[in-house]
PDB file of N, CA and C in Angstrom:
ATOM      1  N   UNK A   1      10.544 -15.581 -12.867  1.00  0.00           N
ATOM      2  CA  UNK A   1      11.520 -14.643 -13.385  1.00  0.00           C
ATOM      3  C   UNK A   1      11.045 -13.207 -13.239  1.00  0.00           C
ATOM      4  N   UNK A   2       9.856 -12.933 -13.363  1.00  0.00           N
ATOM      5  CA  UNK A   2       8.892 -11.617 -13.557  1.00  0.00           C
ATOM      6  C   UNK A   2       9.270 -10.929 -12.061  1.00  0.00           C
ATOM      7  N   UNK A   3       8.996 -12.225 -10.928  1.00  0.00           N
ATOM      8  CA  UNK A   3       9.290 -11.570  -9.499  1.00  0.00           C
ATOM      9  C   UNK A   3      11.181 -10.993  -9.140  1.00  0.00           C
ATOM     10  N   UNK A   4      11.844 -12.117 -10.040  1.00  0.00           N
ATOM     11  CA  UNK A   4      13.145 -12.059  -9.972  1.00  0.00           C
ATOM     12  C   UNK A   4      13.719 -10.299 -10.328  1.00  0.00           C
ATOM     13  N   UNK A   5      13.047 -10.019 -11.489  1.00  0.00           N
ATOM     14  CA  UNK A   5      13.866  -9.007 -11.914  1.00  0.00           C
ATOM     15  C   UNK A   5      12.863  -7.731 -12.108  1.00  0.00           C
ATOM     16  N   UNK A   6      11.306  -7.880 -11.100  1.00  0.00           N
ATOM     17  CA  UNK A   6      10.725  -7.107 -10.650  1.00  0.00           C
ATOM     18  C   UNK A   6      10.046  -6.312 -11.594  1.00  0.00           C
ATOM     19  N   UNK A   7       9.191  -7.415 -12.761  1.00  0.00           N
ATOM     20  CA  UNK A   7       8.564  -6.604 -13.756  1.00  0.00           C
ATOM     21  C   UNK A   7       7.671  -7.920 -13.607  1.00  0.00           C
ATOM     22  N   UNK A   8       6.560  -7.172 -15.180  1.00  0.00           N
ATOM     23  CA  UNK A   8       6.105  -7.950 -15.488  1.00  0.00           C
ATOM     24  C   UNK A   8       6.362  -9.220 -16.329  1.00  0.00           C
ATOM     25  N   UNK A   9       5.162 -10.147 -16.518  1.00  0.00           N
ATOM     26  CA  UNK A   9       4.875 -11.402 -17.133  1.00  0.00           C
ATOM     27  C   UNK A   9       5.309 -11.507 -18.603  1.00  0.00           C
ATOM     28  N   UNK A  10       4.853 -10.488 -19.188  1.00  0.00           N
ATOM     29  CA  UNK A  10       4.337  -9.708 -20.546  1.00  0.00           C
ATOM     30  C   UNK A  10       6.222  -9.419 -20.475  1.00  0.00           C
ATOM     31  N   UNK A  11       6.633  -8.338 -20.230  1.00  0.00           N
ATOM     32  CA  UNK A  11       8.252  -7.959 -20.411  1.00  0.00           C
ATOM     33  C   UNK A  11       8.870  -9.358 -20.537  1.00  0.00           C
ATOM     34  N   UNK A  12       8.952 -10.351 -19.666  1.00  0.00           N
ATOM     35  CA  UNK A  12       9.386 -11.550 -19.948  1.00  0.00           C
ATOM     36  C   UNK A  12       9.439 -12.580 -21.357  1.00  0.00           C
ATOM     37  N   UNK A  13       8.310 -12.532 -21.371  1.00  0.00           N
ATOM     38  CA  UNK A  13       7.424 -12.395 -22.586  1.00  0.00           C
ATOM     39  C   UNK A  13       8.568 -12.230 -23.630  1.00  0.00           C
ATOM     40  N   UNK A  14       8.384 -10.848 -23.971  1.00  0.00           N
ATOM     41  CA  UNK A  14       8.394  -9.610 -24.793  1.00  0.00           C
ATOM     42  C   UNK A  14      10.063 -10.285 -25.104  1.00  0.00           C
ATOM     43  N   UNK A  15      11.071 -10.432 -23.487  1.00  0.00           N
ATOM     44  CA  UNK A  15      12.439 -10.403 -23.862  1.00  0.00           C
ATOM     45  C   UNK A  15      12.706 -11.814 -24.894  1.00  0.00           C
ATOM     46  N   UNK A  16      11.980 -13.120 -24.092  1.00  0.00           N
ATOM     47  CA  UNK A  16      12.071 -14.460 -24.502  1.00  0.00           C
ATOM     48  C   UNK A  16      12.201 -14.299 -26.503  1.00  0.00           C
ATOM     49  N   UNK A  17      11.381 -13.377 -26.804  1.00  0.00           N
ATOM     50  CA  UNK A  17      10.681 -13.422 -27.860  1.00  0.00           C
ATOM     51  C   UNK A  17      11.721 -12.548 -28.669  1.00  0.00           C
ATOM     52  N   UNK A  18      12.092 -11.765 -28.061  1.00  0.00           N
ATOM     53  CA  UNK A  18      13.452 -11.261 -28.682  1.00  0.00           C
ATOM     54  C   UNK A  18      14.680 -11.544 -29.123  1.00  0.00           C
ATOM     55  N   UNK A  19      14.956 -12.408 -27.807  1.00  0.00           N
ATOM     56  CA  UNK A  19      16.215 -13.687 -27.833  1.00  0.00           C
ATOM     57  C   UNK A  19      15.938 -14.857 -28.410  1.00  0.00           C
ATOM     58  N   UNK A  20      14.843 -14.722 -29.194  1.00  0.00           N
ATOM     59  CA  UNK A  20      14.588 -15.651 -30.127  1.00  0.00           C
ATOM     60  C   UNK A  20      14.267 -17.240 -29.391  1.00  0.00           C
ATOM     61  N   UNK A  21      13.989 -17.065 -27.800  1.00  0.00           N
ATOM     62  CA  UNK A  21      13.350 -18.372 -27.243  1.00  0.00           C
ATOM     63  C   UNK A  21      12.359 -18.604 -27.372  1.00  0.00           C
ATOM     64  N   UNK A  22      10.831 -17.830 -27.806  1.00  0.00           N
ATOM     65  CA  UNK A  22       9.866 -18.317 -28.071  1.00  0.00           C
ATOM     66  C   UNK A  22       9.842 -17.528 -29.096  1.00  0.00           C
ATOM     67  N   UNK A  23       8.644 -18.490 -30.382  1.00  0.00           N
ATOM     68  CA  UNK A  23       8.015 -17.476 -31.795  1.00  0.00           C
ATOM     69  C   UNK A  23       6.928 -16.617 -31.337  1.00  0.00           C
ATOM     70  N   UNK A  24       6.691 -15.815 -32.062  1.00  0.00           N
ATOM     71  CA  UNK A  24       5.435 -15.022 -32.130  1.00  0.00           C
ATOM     72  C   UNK A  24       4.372 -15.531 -31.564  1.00  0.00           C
ATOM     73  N   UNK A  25       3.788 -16.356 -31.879  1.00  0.00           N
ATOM     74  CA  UNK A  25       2.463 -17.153 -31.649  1.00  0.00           C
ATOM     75  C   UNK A  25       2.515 -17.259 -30.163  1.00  0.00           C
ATOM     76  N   UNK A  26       3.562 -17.569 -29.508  1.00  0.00           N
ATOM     77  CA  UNK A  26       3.883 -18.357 -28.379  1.00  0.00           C
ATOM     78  C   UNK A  26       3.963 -16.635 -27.641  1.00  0.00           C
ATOM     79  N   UNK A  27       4.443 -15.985 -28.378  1.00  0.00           N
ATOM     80  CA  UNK A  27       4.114 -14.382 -27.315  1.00  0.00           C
ATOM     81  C   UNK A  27       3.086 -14.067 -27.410  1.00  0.00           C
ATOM     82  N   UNK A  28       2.545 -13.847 -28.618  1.00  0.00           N
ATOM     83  CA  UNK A  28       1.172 -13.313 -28.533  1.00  0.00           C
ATOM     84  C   UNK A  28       0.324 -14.166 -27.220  1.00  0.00           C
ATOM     85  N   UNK A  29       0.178 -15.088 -27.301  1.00  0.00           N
ATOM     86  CA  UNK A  29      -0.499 -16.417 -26.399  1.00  0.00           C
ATOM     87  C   UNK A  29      -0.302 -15.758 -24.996  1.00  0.00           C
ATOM     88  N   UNK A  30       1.067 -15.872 -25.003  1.00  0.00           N
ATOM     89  CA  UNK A  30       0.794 -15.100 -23.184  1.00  0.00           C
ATOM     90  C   UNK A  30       0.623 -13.875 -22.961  1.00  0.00           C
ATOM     91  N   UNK A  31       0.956 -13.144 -23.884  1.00  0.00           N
ATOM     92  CA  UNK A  31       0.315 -11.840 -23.921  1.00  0.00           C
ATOM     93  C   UNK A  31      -0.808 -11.895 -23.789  1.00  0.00           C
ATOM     94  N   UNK A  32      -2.101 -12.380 -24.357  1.00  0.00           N
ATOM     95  CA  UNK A  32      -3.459 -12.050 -24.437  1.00  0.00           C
ATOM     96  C   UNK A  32      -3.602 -12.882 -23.046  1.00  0.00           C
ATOM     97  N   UNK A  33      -3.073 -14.006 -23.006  1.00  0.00           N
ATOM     98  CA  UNK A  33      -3.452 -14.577 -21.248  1.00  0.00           C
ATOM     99  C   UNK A  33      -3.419 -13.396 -19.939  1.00  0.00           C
ATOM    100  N   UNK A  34      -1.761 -13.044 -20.328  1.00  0.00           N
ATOM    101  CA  UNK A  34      -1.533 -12.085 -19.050  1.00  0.00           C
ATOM    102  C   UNK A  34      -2.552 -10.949 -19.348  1.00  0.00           C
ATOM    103  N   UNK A  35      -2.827 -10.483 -20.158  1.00  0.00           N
ATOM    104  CA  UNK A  35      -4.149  -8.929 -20.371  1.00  0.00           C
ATOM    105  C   UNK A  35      -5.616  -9.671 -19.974  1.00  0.00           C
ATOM    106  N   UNK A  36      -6.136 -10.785 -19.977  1.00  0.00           N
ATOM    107  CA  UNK A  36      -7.037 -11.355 -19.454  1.00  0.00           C
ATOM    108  C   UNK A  36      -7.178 -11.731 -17.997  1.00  0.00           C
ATOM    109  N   UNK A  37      -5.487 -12.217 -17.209  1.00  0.00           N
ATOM    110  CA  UNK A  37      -5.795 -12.098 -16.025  1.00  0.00           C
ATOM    111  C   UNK A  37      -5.697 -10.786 -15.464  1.00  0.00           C
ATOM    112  N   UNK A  38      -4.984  -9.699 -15.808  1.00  0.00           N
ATOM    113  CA  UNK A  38      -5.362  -8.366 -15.362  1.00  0.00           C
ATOM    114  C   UNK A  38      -6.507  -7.979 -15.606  1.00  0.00           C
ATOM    115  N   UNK A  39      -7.336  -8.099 -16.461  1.00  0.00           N
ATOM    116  CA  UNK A  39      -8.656  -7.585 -16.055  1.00  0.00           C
ATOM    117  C   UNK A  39      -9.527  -8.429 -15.568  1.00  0.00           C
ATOM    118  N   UNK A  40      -9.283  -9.476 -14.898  1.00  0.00           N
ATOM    119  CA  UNK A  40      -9.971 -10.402 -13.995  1.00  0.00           C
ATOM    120  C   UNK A  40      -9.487 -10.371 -12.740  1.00  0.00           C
ATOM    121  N   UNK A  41      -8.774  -9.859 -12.014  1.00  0.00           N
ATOM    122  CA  UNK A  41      -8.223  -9.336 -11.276  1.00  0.00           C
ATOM    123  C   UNK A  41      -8.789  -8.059 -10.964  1.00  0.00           C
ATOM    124  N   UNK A  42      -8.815  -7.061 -11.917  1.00  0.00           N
ATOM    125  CA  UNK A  42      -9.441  -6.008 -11.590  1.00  0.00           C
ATOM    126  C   UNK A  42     -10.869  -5.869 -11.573  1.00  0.00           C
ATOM    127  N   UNK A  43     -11.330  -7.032 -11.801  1.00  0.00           N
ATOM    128  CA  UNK A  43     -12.888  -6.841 -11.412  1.00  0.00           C
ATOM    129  C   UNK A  43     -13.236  -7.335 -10.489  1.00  0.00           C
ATOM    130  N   UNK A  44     -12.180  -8.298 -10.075  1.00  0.00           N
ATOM    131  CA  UNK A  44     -12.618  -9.178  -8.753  1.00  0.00           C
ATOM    132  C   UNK A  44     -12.263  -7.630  -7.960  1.00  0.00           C
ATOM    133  N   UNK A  45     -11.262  -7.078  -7.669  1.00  0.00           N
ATOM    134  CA  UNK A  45     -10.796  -6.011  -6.778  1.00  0.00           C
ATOM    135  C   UNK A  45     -10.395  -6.601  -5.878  1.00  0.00           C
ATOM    136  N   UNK A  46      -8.997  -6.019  -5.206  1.00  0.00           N
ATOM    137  CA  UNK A  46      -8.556  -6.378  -3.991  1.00  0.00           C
ATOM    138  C   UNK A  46      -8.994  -5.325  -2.601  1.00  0.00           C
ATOM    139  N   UNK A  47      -9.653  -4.471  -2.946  1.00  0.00           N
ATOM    140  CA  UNK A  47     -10.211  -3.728  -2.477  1.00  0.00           C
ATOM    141  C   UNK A  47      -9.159  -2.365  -1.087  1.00  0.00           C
ATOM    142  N   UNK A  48      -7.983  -2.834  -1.926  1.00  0.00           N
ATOM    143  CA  UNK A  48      -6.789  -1.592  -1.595  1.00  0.00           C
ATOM    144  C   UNK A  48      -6.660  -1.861  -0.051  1.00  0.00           C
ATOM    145  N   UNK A  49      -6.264  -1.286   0.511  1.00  0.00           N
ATOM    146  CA  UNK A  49      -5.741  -1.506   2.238  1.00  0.00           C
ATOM    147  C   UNK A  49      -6.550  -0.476   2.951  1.00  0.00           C
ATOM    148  N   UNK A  50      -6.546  -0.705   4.563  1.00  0.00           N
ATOM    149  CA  UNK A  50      -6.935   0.388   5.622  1.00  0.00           C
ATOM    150  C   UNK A  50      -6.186   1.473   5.617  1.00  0.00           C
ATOM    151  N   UNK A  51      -6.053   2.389   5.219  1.00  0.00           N
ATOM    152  CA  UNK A  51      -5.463   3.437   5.181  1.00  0.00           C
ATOM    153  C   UNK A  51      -4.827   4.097   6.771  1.00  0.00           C
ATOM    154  N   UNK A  52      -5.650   4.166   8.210  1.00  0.00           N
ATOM    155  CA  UNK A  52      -5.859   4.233   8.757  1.00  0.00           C
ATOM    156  C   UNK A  52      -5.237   3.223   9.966  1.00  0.00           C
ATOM    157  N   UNK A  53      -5.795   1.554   9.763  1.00  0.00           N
ATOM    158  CA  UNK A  53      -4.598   1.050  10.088  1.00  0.00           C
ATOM    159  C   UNK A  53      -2.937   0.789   9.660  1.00  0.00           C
ATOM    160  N   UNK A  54      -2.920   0.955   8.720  1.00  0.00           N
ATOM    161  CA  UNK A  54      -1.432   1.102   8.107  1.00  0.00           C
ATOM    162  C   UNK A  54      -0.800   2.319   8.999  1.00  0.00           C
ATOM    163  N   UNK A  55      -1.600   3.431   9.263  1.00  0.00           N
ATOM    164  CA  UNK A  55      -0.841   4.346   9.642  1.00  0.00           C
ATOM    165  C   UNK A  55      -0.742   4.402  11.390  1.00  0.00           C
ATOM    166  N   UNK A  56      -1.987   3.739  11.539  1.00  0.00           N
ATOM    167  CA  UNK A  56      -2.056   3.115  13.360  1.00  0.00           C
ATOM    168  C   UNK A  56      -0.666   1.970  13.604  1.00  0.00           C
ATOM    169  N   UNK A  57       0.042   0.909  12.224  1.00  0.00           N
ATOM    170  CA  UNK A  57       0.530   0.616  12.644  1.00  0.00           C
ATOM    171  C   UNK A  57       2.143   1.167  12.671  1.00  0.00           C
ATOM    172  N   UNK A  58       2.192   2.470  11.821  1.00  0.00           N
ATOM    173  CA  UNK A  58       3.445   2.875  11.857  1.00  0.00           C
ATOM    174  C   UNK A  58       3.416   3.903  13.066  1.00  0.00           C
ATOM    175  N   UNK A  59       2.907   4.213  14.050  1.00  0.00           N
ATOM    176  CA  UNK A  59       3.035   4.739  15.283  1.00  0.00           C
ATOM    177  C   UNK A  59       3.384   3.816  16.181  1.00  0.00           C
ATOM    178  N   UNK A  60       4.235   4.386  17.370  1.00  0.00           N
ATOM    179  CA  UNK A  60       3.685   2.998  18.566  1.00  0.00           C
ATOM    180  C   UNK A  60       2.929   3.819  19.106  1.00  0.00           C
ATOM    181  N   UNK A  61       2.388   2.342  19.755  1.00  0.00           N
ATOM    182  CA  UNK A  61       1.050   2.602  20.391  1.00  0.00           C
ATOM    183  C   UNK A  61       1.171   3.343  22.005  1.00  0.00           C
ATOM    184  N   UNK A  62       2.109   3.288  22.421  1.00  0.00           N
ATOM    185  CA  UNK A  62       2.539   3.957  23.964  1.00  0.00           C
ATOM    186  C   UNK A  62       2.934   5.320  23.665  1.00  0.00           C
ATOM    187  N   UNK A  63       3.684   5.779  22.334  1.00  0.00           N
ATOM    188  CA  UNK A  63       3.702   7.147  21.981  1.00  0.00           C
ATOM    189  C   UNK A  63       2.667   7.742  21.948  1.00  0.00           C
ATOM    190  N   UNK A  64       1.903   6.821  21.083  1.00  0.00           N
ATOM    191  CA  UNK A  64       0.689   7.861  20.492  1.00  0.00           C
ATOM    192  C   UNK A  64      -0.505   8.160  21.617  1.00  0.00           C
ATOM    193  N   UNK A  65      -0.472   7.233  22.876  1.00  0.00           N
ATOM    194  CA  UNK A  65      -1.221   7.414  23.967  1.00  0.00           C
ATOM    195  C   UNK A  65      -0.726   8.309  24.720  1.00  0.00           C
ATOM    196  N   UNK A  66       0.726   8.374  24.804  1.00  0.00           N
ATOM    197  CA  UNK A  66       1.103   9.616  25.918  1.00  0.00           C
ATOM    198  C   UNK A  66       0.703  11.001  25.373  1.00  0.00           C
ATOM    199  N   UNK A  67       1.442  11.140  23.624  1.00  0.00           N
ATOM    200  CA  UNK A  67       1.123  12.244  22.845  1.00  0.00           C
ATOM    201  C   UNK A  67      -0.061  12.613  22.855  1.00  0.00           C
ATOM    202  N   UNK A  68      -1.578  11.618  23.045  1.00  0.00           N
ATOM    203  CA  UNK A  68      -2.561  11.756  23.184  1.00  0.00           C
ATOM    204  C   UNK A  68      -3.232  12.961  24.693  1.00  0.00           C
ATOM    205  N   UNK A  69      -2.642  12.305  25.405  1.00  0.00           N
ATOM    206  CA  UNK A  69      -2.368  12.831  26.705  1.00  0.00           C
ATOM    207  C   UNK A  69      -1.760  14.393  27.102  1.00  0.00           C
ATOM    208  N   UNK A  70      -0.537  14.446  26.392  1.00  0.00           N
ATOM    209  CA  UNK A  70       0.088  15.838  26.431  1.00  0.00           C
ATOM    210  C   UNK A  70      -0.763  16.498  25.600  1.00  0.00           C
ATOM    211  N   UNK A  71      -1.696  16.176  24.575  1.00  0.00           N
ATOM    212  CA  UNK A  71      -1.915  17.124  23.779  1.00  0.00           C
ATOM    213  C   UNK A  71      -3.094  18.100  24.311  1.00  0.00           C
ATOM    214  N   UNK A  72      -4.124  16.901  25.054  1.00  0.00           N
ATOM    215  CA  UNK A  72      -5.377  17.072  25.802  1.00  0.00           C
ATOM    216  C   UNK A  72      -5.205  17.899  26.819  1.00  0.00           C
ATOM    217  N   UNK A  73      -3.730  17.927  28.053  1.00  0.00           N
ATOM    218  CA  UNK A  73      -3.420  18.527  28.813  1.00  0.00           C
ATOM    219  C   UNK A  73      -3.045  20.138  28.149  1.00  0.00           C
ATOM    220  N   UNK A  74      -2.392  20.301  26.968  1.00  0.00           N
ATOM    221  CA  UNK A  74      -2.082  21.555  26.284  1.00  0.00           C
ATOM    222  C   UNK A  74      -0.503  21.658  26.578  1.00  0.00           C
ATOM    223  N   UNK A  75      -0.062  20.577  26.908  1.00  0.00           N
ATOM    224  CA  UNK A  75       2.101  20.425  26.881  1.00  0.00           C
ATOM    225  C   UNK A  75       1.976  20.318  25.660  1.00  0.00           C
ATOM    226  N   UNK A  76       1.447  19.890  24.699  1.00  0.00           N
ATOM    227  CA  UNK A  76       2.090  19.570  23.073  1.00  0.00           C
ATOM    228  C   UNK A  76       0.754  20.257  22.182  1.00  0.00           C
ATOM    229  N   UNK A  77       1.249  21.309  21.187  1.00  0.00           N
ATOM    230  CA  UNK A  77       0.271  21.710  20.311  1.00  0.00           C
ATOM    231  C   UNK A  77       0.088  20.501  19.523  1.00  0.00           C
ATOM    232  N   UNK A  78      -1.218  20.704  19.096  1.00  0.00           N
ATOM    233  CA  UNK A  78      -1.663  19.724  17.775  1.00  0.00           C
ATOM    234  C   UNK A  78      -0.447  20.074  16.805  1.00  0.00           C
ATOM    235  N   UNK A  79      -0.581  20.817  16.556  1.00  0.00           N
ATOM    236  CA  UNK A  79       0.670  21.244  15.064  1.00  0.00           C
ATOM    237  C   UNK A  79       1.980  19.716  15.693  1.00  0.00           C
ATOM    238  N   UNK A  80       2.415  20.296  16.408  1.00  0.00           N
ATOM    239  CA  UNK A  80       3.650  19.095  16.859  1.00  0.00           C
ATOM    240  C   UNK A  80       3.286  18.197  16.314  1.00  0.00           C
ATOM    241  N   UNK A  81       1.875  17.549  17.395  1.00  0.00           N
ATOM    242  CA  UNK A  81       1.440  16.526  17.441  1.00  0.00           C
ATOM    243  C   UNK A  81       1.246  16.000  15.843  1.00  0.00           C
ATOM    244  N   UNK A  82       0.751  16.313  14.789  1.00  0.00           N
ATOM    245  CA  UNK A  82       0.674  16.202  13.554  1.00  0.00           C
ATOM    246  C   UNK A  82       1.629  16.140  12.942  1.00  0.00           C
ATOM    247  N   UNK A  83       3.388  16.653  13.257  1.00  0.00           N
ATOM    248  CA  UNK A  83       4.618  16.813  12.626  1.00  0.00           C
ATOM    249  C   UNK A  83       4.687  15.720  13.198  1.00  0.00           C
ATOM    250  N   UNK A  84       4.919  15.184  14.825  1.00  0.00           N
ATOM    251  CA  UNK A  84       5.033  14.363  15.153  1.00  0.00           C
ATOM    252  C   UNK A  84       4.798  12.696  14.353  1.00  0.00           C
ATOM    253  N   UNK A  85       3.705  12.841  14.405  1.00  0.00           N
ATOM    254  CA  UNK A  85       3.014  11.524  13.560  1.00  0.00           C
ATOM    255  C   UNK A  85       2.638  11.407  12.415  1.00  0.00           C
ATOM    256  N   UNK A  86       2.730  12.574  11.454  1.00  0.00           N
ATOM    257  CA  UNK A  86       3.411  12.947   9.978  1.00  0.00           C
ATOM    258  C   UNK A  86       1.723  12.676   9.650  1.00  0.00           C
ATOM    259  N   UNK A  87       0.948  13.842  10.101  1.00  0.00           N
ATOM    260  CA  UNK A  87      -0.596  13.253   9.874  1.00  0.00           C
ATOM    261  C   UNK A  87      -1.361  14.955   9.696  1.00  0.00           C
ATOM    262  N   UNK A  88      -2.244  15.419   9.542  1.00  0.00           N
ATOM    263  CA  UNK A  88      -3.065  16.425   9.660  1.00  0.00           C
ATOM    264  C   UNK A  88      -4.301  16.142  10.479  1.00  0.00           C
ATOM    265  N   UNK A  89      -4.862  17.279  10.783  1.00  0.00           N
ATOM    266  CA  UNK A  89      -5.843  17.415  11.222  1.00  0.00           C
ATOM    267  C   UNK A  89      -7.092  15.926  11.351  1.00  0.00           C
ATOM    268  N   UNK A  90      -7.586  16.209  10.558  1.00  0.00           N
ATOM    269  CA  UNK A  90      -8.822  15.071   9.889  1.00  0.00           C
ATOM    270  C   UNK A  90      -7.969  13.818  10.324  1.00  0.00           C
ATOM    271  N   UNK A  91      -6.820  13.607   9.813  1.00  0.00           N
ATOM    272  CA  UNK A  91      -6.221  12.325   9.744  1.00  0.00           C
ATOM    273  C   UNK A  91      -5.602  11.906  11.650  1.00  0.00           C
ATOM    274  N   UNK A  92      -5.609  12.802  12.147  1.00  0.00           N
ATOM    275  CA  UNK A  92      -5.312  12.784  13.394  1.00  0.00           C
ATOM    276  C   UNK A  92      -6.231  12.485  14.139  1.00  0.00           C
ATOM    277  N   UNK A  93      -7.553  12.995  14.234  1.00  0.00           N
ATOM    278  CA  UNK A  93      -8.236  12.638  14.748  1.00  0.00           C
ATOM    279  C   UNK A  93      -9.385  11.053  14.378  1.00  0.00           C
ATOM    280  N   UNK A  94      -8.925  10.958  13.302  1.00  0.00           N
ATOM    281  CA  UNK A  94      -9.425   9.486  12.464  1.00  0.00           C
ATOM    282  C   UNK A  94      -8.707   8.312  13.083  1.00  0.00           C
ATOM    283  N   UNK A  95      -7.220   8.959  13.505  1.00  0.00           N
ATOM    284  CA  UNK A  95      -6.062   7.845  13.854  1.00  0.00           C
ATOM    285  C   UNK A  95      -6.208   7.561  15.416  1.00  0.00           C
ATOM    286  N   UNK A  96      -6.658   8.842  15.980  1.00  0.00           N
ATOM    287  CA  UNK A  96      -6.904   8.436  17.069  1.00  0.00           C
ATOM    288  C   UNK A  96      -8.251   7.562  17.857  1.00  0.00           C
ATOM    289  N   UNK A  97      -9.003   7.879  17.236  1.00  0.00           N
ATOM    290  CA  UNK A  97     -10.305   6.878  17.173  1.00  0.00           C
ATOM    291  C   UNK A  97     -10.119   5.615  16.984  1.00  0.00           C
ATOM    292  N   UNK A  98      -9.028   5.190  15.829  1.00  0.00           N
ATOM    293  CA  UNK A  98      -8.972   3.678  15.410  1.00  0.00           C
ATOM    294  C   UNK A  98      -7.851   3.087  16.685  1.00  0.00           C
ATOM    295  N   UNK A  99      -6.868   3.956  17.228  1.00  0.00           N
ATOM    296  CA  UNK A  99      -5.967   3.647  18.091  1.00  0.00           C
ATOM    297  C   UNK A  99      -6.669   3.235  19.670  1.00  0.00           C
ATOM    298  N   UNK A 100      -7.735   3.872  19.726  1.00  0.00           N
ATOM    299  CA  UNK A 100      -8.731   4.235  21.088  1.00  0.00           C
ATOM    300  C   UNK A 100      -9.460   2.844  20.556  1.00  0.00           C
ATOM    301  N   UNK A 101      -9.904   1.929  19.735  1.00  0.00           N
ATOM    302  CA  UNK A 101     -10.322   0.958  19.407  1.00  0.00           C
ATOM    303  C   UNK A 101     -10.039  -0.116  19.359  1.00  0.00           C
ATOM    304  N   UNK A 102      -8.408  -0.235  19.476  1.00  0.00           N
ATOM    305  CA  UNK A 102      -7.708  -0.961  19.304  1.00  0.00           C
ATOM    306  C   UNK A 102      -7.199  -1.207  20.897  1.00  0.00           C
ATOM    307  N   UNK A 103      -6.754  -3.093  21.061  1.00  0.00           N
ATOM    308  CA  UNK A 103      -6.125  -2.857  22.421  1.00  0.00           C
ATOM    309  C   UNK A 103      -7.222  -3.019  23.187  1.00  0.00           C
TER     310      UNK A 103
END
C-alpha cells in the first residue's frame, strides 16, 4: 500500500490506526519496527549512485564525441558545449574522461 500511494510504512500505519483497523499496540509495533529498519539500512549504506555515469548516460554517446571534436577544433566554445550538456567546467571535463572510458 506504502508503494501504492507513494509514502511511507509508518503513514500507513498511522492511517490504519486512525480508521480504527489496528489498536495502539499494533501501531506502536510497526512503528518501532519501521524506525529500526531505517536505521539498519542506513548503516548498511547504499552508497548513493555514480554521479558521473548517470550523467554519461543522459548524453548520447555520438553527440558527445562529435561535440568533443568541434570543441577541440574551436567550431563550438566550451560555454555551448557546457549549455549544451547542462554541465560546467570541472563536470565537463570529468564527463569526458568517463565517456573516453567507456565503449
Amino acid at each position: 500500500m506504502a508503494k501504492y500511494f507513494k509514502c511511507g510504512y509508518t503513514v500507513i500505519a498511522r492511517r490504519a490506526y486512525d480508521q480504527k483497523f489496528i489498536d495502539f499496540q499494533s501501531y506502536q509495533n510497526f512503528a518501532r519496527e519501521a524506525v529500526q529498519q531505517y536505521l539498519e539500512k542506513k548503516q548498511i549504506g547504499s552508497g548513493g549512485g555514480d554521479y558521473y555515469s548517470t550523467a554519461a548516460s543522459r548524453v548520447d554517446r555520438r553527440f558527445f564525441d562529435l561535440l568533443l571534436g568541434s570543441v577541440s577544433e574551436g567550431r563550438t566554445l566550451y560555454t555551448d558545449a557546457f549549455r549544451l550538456t547542462n554541465t560546467n567546467r570541472t563536470t565537463f571535463s570529468n564527463l569526458a574522461e568517463k565517456m573516453r572510458g567507456v565503449g
